[in-house]
PDB file of N, CA and C in Angstrom:
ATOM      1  N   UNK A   1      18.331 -40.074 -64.182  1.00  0.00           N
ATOM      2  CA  UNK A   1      19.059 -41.045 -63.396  1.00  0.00           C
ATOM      3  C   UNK A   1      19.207 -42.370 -64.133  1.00  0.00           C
ATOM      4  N   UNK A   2      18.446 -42.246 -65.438  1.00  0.00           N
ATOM      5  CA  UNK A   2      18.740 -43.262 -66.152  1.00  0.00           C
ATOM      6  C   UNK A   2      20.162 -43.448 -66.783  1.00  0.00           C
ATOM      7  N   UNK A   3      20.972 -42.872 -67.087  1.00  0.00           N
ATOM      8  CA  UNK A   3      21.770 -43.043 -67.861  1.00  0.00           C
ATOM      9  C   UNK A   3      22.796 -43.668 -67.299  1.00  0.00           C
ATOM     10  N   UNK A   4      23.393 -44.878 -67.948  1.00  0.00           N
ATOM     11  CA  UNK A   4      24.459 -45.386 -67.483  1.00  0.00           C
ATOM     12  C   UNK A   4      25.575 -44.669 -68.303  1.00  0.00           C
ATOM     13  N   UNK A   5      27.031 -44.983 -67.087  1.00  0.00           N
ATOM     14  CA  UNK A   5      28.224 -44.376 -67.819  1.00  0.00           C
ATOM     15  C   UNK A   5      29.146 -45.344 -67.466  1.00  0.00           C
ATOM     16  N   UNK A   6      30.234 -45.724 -68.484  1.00  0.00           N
ATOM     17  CA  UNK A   6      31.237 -46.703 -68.335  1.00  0.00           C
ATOM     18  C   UNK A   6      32.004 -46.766 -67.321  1.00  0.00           C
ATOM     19  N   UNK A   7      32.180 -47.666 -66.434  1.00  0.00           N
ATOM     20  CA  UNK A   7      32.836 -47.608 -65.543  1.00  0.00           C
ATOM     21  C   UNK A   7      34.151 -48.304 -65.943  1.00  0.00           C
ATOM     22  N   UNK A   8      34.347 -48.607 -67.189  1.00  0.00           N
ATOM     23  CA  UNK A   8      35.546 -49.070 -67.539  1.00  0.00           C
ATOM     24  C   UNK A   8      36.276 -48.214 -68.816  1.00  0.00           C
ATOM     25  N   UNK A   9      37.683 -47.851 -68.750  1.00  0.00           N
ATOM     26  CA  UNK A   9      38.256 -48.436 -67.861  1.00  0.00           C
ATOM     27  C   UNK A   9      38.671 -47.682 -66.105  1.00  0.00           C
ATOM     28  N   UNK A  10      38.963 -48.114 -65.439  1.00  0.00           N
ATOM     29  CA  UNK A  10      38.808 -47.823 -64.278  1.00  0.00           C
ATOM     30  C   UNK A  10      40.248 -47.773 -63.535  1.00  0.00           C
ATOM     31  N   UNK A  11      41.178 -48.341 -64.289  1.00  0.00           N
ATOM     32  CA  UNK A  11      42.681 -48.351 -63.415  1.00  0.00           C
ATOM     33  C   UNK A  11      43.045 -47.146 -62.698  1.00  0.00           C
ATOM     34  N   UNK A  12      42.843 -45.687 -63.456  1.00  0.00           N
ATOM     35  CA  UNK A  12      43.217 -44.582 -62.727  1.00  0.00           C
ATOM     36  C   UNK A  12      42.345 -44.241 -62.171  1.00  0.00           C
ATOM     37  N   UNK A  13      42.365 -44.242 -60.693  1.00  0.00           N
ATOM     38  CA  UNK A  13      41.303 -43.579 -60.011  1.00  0.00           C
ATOM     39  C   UNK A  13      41.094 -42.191 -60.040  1.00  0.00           C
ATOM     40  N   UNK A  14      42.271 -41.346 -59.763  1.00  0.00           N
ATOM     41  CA  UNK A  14      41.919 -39.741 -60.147  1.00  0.00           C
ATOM     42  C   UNK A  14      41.793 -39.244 -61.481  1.00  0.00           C
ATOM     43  N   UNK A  15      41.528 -40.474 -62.446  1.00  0.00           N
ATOM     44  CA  UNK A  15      40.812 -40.093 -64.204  1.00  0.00           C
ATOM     45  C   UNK A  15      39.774 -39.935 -63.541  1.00  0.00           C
ATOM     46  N   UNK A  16      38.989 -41.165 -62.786  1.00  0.00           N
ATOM     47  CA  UNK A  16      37.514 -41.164 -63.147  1.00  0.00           C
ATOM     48  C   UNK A  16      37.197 -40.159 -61.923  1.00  0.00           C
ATOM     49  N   UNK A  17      37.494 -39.231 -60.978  1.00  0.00           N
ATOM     50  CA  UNK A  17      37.561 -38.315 -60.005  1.00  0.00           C
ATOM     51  C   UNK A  17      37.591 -37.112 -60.983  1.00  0.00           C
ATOM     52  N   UNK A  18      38.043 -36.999 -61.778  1.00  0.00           N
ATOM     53  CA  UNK A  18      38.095 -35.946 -62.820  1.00  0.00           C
ATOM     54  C   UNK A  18      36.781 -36.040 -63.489  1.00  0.00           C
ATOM     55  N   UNK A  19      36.604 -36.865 -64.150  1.00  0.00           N
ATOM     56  CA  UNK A  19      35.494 -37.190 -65.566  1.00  0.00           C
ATOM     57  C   UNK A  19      34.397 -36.860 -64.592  1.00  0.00           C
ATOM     58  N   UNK A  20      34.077 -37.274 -63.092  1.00  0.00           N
ATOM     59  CA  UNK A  20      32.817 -37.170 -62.375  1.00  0.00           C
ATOM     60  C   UNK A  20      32.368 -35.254 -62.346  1.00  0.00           C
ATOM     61  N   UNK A  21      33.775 -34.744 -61.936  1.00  0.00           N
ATOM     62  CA  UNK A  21      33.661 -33.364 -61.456  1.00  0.00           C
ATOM     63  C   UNK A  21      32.133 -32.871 -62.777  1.00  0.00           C
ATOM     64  N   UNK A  22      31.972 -31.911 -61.762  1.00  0.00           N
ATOM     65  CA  UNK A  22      30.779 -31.219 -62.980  1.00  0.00           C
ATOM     66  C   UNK A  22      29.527 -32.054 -63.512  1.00  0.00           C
ATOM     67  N   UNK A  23      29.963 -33.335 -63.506  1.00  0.00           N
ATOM     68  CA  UNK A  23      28.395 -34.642 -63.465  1.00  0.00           C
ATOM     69  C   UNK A  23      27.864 -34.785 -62.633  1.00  0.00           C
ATOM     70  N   UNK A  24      28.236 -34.895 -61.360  1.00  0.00           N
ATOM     71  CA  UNK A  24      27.552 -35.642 -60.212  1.00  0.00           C
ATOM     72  C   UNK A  24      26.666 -34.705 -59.584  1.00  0.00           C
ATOM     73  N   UNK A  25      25.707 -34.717 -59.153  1.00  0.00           N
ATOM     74  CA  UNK A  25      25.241 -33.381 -58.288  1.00  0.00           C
ATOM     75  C   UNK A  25      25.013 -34.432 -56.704  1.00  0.00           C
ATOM     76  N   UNK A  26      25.244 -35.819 -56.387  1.00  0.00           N
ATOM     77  CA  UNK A  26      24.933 -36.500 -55.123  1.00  0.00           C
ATOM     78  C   UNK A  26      25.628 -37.743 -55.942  1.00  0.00           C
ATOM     79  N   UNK A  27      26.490 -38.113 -54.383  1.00  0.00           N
ATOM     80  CA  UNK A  27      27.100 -39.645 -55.043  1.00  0.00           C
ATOM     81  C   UNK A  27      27.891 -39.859 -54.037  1.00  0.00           C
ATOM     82  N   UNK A  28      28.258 -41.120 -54.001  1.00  0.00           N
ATOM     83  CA  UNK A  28      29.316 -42.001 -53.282  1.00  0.00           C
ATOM     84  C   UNK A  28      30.287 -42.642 -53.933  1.00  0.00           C
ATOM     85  N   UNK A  29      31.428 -42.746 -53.350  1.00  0.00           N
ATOM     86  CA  UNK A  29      32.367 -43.104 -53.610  1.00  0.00           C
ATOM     87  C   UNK A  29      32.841 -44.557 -52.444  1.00  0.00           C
ATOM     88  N   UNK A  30      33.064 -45.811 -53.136  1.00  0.00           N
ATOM     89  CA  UNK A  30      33.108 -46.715 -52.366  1.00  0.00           C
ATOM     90  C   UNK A  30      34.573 -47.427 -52.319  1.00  0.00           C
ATOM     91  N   UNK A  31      35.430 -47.845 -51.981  1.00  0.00           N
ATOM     92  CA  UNK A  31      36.529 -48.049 -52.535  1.00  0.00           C
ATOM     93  C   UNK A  31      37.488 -48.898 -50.886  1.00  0.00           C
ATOM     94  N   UNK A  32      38.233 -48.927 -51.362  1.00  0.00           N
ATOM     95  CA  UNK A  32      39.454 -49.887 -50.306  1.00  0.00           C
ATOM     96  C   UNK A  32      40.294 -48.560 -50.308  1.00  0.00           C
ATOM     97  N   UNK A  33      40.848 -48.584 -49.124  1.00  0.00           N
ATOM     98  CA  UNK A  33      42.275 -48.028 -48.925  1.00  0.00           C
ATOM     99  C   UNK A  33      43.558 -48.864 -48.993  1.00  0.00           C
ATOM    100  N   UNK A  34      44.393 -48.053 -49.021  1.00  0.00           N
ATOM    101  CA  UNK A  34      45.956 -48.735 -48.799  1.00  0.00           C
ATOM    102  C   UNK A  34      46.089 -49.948 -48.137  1.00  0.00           C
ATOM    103  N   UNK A  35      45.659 -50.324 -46.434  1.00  0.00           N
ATOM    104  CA  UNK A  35      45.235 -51.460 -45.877  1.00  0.00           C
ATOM    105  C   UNK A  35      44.228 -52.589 -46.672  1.00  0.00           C
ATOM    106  N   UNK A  36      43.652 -52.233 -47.422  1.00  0.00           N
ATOM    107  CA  UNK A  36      42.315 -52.727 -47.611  1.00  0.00           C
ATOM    108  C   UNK A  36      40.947 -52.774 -47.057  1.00  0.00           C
ATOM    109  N   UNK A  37      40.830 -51.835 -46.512  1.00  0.00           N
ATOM    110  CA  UNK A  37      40.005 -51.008 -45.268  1.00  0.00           C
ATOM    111  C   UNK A  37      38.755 -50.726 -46.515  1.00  0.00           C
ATOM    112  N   UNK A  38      37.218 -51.023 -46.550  1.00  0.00           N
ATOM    113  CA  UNK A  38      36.937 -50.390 -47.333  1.00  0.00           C
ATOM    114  C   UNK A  38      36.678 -48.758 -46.609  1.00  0.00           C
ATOM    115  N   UNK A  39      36.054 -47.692 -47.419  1.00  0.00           N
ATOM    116  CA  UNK A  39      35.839 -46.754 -47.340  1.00  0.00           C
ATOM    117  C   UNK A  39      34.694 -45.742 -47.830  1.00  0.00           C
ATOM    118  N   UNK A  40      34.001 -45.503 -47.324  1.00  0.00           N
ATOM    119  CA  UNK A  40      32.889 -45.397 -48.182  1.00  0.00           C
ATOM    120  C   UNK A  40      33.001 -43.308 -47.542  1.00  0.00           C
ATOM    121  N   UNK A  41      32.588 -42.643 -48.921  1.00  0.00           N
ATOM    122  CA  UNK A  41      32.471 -41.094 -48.839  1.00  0.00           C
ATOM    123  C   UNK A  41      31.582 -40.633 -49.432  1.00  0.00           C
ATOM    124  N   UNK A  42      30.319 -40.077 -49.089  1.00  0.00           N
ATOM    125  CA  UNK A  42      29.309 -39.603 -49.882  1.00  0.00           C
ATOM    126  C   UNK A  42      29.015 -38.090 -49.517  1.00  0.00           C
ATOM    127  N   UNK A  43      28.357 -37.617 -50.505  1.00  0.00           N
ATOM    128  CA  UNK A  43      28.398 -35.733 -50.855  1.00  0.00           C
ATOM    129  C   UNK A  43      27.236 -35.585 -51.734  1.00  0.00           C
ATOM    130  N   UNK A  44      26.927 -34.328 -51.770  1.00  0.00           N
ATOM    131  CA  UNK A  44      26.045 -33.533 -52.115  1.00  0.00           C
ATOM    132  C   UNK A  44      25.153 -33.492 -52.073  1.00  0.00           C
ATOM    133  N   UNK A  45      23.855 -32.739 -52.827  1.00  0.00           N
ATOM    134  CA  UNK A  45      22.396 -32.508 -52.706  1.00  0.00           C
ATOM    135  C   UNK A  45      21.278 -33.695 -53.489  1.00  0.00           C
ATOM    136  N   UNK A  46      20.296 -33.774 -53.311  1.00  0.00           N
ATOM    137  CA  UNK A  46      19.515 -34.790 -53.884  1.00  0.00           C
ATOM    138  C   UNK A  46      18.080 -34.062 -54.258  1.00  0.00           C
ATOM    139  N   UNK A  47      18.075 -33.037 -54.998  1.00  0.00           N
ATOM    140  CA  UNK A  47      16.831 -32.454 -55.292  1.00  0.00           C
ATOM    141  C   UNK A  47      16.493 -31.537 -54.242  1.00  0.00           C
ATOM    142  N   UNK A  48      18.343 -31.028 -54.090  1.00  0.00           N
ATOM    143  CA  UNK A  48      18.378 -29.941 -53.290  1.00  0.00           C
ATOM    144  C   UNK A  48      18.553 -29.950 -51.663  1.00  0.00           C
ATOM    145  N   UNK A  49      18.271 -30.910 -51.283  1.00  0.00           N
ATOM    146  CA  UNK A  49      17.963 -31.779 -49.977  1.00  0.00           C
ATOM    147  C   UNK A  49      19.508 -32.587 -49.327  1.00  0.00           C
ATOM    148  N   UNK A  50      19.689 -32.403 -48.243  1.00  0.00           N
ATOM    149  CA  UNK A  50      20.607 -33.624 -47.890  1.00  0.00           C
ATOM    150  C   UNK A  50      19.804 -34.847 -47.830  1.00  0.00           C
ATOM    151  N   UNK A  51      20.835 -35.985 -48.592  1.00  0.00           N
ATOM    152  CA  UNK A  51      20.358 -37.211 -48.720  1.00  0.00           C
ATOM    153  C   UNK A  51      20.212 -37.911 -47.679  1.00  0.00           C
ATOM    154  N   UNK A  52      18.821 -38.945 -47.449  1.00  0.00           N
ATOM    155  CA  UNK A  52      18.810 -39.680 -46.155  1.00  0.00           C
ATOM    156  C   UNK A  52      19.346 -40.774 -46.434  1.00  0.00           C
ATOM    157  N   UNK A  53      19.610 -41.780 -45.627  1.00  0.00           N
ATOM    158  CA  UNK A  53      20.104 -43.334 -45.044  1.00  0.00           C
ATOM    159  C   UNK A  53      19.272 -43.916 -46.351  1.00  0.00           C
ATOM    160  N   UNK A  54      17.817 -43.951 -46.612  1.00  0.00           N
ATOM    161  CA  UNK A  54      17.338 -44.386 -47.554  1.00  0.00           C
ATOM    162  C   UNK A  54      17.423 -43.851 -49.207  1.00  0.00           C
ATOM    163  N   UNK A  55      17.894 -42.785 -48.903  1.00  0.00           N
ATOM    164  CA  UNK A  55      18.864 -42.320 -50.435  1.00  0.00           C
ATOM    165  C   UNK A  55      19.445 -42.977 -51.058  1.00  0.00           C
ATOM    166  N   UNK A  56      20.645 -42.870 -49.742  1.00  0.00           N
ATOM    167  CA  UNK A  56      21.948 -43.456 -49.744  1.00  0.00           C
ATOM    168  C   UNK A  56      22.025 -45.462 -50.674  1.00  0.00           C
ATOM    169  N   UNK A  57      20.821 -46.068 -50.051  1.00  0.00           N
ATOM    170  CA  UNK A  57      20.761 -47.313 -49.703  1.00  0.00           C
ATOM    171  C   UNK A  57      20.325 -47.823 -51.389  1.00  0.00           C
ATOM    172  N   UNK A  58      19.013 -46.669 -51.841  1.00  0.00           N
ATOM    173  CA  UNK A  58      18.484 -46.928 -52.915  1.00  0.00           C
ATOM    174  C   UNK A  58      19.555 -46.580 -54.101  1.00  0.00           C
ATOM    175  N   UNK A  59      20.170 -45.657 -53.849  1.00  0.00           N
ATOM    176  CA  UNK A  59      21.926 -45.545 -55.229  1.00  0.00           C
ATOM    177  C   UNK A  59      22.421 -46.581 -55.454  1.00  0.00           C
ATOM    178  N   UNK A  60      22.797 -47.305 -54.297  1.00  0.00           N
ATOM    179  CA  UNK A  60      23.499 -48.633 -54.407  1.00  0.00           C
ATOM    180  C   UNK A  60      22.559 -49.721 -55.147  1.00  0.00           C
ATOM    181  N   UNK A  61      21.797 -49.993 -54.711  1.00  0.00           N
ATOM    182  CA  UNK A  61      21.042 -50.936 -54.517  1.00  0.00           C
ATOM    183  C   UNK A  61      20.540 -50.843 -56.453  1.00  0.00           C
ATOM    184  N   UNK A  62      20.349 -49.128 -56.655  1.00  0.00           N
ATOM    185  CA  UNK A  62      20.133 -49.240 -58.488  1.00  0.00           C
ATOM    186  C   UNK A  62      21.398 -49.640 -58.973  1.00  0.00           C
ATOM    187  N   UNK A  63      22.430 -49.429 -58.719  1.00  0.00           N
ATOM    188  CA  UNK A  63      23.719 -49.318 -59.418  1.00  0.00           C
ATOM    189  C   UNK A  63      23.962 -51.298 -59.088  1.00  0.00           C
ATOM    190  N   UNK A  64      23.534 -51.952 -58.089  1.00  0.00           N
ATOM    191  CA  UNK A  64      23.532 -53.150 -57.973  1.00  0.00           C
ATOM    192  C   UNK A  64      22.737 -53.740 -58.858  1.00  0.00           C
ATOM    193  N   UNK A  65      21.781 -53.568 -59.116  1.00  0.00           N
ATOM    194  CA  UNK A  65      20.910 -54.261 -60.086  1.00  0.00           C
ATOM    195  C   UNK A  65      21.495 -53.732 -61.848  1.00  0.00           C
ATOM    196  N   UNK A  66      21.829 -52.681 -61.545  1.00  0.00           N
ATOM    197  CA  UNK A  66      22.680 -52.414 -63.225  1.00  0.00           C
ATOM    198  C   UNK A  66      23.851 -53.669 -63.547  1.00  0.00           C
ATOM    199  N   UNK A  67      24.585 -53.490 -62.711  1.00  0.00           N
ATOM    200  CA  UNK A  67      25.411 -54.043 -62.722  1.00  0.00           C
ATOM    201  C   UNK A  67      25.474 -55.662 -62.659  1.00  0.00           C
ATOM    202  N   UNK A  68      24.109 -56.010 -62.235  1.00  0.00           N
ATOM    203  CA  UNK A  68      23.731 -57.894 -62.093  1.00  0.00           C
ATOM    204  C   UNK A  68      23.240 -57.639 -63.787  1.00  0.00           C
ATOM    205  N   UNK A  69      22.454 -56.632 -63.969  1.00  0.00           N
ATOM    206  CA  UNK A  69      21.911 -56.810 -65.251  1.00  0.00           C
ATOM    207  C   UNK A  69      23.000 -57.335 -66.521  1.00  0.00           C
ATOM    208  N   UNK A  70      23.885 -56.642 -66.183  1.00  0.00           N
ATOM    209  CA  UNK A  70      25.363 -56.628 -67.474  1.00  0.00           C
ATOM    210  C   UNK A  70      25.625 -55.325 -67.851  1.00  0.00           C
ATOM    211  N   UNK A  71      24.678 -54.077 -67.300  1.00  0.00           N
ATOM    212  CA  UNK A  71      25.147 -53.181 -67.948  1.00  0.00           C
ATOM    213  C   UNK A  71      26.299 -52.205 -67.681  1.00  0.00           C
ATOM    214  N   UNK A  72      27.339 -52.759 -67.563  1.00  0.00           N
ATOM    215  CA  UNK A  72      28.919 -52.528 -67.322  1.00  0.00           C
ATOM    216  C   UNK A  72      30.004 -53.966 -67.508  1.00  0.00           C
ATOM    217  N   UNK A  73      29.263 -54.189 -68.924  1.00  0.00           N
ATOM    218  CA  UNK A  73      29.977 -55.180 -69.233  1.00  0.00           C
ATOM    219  C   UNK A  73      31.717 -55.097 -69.845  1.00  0.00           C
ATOM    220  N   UNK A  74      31.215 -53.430 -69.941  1.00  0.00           N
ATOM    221  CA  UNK A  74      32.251 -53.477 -70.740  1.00  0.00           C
ATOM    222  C   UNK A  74      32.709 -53.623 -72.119  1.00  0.00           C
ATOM    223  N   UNK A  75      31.832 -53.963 -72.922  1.00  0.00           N
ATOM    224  CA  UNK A  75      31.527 -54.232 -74.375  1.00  0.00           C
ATOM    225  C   UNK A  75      31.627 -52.988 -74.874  1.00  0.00           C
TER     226      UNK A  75
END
């Protein structure tokens, strides 16, 4: 779960819907709609298990601290 992956570049959304297929085994997808509605969709297993509320909370919350860190700077 260590490994970071570039989230840039990011303009096409069904690139990076592609590149995920076959990586992800549990994940969310967070995003705006057409309105600007956000939208949030999450799927799959977590060590086989459906993921709880506190799963869910701790993904973000790593991918938040990656991301304060710099590591999707983009460089």
């Amino acid at each position: 779960m260590s490994k970071v992956s570039s989230i840039f570049p990011a303009n096409d959304f069904d690139n990076v819907l592609e590149n995920a297929k076959g990586e992800i085994e549990c994940g969310l997808i967070i995003g705006y709609d057409d309105e600007g509605v956000m939208q949030v969709y999450g799927g799959g297993l977590l060590a086989g298990k459906q993921p709880l509320c506190k799963d869910w909370l701790w993904m973000v919350q790593a991918f938040s601290k990656k991301l304060l860190d710099g590591d999707y700077s983009g460089d």
